[in-house]
C-alpha atoms as a PDB file:
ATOM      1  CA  UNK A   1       0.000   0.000   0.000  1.00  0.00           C
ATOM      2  CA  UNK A   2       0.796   3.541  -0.620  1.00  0.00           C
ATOM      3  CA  UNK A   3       0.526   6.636   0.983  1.00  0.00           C
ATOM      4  CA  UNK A   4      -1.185   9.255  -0.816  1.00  0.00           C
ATOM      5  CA  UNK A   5      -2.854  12.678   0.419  1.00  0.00           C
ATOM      6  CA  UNK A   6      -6.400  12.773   1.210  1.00  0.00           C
ATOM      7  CA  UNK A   7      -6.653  16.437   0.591  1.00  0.00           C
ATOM      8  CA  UNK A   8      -7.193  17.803   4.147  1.00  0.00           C
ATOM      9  CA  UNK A   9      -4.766  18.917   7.235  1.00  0.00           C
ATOM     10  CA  UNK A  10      -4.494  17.854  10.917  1.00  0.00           C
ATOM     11  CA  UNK A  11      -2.693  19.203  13.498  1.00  0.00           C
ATOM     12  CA  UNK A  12       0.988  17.712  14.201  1.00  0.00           C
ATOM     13  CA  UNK A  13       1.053  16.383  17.578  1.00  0.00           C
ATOM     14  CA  UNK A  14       4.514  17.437  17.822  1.00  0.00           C
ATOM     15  CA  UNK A  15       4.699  20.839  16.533  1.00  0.00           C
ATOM     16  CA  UNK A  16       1.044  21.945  16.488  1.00  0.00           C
ATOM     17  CA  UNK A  17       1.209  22.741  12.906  1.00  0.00           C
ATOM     18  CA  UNK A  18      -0.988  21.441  10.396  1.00  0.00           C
ATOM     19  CA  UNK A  19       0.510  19.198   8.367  1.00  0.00           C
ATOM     20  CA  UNK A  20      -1.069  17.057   5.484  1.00  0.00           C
ATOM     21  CA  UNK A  21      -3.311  14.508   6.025  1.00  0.00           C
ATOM     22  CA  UNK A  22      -2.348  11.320   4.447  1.00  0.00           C
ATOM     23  CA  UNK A  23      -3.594   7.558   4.410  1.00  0.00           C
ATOM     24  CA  UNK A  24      -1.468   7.074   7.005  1.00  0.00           C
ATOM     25  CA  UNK A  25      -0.571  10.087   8.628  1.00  0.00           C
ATOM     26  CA  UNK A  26      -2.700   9.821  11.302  1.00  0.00           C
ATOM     27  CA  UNK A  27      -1.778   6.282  12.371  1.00  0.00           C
ATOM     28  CA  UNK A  28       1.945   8.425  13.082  1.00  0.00           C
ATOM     29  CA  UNK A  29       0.021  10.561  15.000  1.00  0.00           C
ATOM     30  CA  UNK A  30      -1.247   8.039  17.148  1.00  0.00           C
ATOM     31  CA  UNK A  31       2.252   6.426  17.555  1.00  0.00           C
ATOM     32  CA  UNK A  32       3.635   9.831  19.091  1.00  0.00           C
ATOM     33  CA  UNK A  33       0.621  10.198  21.155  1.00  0.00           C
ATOM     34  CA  UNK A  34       1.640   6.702  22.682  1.00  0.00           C
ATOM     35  CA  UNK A  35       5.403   7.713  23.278  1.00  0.00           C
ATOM     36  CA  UNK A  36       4.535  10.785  24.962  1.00  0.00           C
ATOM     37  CA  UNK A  37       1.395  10.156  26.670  1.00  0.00           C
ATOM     38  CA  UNK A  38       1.786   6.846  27.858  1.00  0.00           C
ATOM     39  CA  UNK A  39       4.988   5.568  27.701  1.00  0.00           C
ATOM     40  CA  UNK A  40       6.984   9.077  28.745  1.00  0.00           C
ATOM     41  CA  UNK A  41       9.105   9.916  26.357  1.00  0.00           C
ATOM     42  CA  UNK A  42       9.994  13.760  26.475  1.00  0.00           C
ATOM     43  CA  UNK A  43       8.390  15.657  23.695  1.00  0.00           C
ATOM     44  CA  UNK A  44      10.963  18.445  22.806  1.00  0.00           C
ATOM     45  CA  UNK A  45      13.641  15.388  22.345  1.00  0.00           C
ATOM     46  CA  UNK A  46      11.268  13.416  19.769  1.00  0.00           C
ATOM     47  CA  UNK A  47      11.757  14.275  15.958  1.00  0.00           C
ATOM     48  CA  UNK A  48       9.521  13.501  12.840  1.00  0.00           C
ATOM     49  CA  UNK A  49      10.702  13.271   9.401  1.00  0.00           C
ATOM     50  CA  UNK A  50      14.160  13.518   9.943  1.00  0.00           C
ATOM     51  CA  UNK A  51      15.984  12.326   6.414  1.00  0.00           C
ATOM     52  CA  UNK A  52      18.625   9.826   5.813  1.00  0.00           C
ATOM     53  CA  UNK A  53      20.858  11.511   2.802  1.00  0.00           C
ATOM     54  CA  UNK A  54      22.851   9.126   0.602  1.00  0.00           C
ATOM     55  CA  UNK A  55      24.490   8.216  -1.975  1.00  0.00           C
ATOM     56  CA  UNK A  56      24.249   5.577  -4.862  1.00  0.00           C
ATOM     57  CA  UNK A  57      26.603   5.490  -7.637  1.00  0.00           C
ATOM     58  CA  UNK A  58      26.807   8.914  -7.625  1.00  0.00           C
ATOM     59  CA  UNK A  59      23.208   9.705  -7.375  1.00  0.00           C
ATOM     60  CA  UNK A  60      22.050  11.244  -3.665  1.00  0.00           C
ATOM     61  CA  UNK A  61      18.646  10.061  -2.229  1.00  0.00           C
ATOM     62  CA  UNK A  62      17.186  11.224   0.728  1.00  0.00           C
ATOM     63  CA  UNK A  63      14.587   9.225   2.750  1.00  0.00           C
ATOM     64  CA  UNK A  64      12.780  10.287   5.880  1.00  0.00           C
ATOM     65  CA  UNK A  65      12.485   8.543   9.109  1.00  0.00           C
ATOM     66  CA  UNK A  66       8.964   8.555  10.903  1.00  0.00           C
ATOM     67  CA  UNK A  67      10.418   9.510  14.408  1.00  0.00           C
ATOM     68  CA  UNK A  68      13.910  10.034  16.140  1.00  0.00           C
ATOM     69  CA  UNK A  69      14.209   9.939  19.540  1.00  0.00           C
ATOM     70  CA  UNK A  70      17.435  12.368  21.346  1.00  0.00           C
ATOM     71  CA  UNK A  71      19.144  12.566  24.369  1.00  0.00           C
ATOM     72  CA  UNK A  72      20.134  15.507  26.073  1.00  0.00           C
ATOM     73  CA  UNK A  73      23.573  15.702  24.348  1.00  0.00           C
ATOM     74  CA  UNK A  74      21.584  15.985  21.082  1.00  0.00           C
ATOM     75  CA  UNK A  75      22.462  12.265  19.658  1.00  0.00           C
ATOM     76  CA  UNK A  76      20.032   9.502  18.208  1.00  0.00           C
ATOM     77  CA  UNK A  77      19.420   6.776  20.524  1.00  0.00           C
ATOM     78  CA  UNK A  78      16.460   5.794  19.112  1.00  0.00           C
ATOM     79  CA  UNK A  79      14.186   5.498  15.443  1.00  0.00           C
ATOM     80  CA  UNK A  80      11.084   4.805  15.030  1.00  0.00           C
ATOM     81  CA  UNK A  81       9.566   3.381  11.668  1.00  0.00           C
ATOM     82  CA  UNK A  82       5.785   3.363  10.387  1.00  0.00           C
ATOM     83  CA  UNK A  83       5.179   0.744   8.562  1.00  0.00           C
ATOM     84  CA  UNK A  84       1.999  -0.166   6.739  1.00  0.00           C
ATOM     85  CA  UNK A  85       1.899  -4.049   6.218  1.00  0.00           C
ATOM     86  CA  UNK A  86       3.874  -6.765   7.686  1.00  0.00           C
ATOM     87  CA  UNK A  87       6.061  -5.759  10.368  1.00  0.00           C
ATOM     88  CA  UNK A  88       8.048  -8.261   9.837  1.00  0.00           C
ATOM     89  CA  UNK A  89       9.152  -7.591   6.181  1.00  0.00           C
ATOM     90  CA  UNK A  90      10.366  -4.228   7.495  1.00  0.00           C
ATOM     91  CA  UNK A  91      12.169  -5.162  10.161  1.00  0.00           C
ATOM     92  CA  UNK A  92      16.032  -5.114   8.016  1.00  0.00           C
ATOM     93  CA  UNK A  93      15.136  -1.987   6.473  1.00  0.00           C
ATOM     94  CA  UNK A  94      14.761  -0.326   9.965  1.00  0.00           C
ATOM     95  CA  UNK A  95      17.815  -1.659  11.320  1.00  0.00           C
ATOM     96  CA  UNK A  96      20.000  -0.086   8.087  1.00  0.00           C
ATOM     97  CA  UNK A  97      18.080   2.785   8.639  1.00  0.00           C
ATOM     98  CA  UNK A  98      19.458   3.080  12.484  1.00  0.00           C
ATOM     99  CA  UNK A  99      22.639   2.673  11.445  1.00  0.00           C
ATOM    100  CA  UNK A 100      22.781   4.981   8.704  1.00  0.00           C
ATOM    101  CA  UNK A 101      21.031   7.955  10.474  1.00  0.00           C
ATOM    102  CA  UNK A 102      23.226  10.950  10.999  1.00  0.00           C
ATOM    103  CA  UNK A 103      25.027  11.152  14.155  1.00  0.00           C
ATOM    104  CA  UNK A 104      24.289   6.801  14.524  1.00  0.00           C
ATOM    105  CA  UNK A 105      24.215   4.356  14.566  1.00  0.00           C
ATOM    106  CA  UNK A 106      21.276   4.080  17.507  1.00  0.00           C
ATOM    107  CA  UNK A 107      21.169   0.821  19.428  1.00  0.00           C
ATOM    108  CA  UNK A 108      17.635   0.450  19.005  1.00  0.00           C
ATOM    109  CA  UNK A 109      15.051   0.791  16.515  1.00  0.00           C
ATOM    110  CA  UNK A 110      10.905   0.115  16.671  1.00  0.00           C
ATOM    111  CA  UNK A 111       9.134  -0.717  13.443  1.00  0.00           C
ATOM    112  CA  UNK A 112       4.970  -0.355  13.840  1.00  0.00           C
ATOM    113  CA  UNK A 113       2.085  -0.627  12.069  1.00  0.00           C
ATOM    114  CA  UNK A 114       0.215   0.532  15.683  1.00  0.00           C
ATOM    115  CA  UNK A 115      -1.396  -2.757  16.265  1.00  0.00           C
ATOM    116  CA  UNK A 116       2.130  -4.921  16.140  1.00  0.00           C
ATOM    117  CA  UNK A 117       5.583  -4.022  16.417  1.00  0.00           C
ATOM    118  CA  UNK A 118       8.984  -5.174  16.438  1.00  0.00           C
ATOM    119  CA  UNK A 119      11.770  -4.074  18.733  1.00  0.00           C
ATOM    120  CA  UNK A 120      15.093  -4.538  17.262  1.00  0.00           C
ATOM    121  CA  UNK A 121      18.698  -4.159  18.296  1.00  0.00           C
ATOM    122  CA  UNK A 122      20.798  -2.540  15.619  1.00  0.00           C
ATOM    123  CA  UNK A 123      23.789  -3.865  16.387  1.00  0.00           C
ATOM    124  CA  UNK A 124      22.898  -7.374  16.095  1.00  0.00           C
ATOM    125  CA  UNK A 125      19.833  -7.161  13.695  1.00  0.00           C
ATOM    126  CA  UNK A 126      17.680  -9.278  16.112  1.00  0.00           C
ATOM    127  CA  UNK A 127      14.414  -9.145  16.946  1.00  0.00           C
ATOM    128  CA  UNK A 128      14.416  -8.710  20.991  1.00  0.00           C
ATOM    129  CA  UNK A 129      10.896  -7.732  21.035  1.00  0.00           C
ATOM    130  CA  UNK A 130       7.495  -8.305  19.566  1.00  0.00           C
ATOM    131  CA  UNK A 131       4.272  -7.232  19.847  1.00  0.00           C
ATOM    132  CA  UNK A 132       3.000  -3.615  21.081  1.00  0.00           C
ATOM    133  CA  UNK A 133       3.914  -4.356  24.291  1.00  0.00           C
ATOM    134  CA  UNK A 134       7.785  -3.926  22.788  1.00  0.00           C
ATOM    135  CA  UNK A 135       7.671  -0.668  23.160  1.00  0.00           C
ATOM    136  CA  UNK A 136       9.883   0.297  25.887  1.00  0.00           C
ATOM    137  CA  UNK A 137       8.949   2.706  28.000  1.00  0.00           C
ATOM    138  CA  UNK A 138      10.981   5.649  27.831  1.00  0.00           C
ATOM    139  CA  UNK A 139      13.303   5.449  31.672  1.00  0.00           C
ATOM    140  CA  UNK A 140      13.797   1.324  30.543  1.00  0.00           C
ATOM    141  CA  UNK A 141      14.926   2.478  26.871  1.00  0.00           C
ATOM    142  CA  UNK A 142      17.255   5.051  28.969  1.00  0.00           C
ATOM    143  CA  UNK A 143      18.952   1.894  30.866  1.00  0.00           C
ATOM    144  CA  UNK A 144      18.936  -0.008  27.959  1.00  0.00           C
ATOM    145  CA  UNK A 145      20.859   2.807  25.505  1.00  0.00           C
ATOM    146  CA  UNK A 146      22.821   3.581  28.421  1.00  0.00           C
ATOM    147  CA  UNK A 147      24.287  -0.642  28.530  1.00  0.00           C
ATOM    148  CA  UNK A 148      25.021  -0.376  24.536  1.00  0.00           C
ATOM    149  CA  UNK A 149      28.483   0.666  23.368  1.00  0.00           C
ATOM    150  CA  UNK A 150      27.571   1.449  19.560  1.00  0.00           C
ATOM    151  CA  UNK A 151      30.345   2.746  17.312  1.00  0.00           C
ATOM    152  CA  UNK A 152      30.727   4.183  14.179  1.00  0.00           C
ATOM    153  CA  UNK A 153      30.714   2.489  11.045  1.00  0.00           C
ATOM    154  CA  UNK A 154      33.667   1.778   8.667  1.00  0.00           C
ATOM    155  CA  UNK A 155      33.641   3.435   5.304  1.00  0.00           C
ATOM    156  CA  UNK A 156      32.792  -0.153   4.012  1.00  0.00           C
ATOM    157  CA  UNK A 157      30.187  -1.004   6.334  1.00  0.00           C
ATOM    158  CA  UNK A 158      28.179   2.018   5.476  1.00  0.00           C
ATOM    159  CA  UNK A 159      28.349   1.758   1.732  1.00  0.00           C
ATOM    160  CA  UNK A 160      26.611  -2.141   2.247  1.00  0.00           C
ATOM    161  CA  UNK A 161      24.400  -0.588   4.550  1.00  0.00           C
ATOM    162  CA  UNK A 162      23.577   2.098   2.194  1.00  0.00           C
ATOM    163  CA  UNK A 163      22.746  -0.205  -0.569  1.00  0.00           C
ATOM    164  CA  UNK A 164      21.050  -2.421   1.113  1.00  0.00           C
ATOM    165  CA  UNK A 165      18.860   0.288   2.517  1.00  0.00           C
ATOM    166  CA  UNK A 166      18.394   1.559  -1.253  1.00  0.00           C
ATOM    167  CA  UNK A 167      17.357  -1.628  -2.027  1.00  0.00           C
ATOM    168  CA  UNK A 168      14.392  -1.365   0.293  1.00  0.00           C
ATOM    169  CA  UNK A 169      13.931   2.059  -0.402  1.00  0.00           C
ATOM    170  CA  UNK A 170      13.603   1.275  -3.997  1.00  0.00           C
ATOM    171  CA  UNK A 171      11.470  -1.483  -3.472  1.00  0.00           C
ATOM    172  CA  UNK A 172       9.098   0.016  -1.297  1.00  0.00           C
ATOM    173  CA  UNK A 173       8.820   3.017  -3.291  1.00  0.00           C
ATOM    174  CA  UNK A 174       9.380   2.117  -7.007  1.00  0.00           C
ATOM    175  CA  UNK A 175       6.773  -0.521  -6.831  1.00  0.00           C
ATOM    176  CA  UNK A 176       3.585   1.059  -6.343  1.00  0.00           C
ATOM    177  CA  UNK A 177       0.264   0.961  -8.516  1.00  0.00           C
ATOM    178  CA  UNK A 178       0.843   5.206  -8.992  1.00  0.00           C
ATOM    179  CA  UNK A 179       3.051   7.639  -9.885  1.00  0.00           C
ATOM    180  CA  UNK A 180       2.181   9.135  -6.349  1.00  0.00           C
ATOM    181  CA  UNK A 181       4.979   6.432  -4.799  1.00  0.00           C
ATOM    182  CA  UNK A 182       8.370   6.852  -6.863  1.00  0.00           C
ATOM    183  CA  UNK A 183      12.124   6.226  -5.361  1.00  0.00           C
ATOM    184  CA  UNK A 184      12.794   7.712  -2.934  1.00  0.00           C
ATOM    185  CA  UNK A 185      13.730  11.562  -3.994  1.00  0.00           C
ATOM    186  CA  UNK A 186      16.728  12.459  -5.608  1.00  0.00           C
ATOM    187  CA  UNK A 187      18.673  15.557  -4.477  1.00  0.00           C
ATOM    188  CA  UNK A 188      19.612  17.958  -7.147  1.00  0.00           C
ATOM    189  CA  UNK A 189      23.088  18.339  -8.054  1.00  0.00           C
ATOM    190  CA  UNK A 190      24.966  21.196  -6.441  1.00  0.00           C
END
């Protein structure tokens, strides 16, 4: 499924600005509401859209990520990915993601269609959680962050990364019925 507009606005949880409203936009909405609401994750440190910029053979893409969590030093710890259809299929997409986010990798990622979700550790690629009840609350994804030494990646590691995320990115997006889903966007040349 793709996400196309359905010609209105809502109002961004987040930022209070109205934003368009898409098939799934308000599902994301819903998914904030949870982190902040319920499971306490501070507000000002959660970010939507945030892009992953990147290269392939030359060619720069950019791709955003649904949510990005901070911590006070102003460095990922944590992404969040909407998905809509099997969690599971998304699961290795959202872990290359994490790891290819600026300032990353982030030891954990969630992937969510709202009604399941999968909790995965980036520097493995497991699965350690399943099920909405994966998502950690925010002061046990604190001690859990906190017992992860993540480093950087190698120049090589990130280029597999990278094209292994493309080849999601592509798939996802250069699949659909419409010319409303396309690769993911290309930046101009500077």
């Amino acid at each position: 499924m793709h996400e196309t507009s359905l010609g209105g606005t809502l109002r961004d949880y987040l930022s209070g600005e109205e934003i368009d409203e898409t098939t799934f936009e308000e599902f994301r909405q819903l998914l904030v509401k949870l982190l902040v609401e319920e499971k306490g994750y501070p507000k000002e440190r959660l970010k939507a859209k945030v892009p992953i910029l990147y290269c392939v053979d030359g060619e720069e893409f950019e791709r955003p990520v649904d949510y990005v969590l901070y911590n006070e030093q102003g460095r990922p710890i944590f992404i969040i990915i909407f998905c809509a259809g099997n969690v599971g299929t998304f699961e290795r997409e959202t872990v290359c993601a994490a790891r290819l986010i600026e300032g990353g990798p982030v030891p954990y990622a969630l992937v969510t269609d709202t009604m399941d979700a999968s909790l995965m550790d980036v520097k493995s690629g497991e699965r350690i959680a399943w099920s909405m009840e994966a998502v950690p609350d925010y002061a046990d994804l604190v001690d859990m962050v906190a017992k992860k030494d993540m480093k950087p990646l190698t120049d090589e590691q990130r280029e597999m990364q990278t094209r292994v995320f493309h080849a999601y990115s592509g798939f996802i997006y250069g699949t659909c019925c419409s010319e409303s889903c396309s690769l993911p966007p290309k930046l101009p040349k500077k």
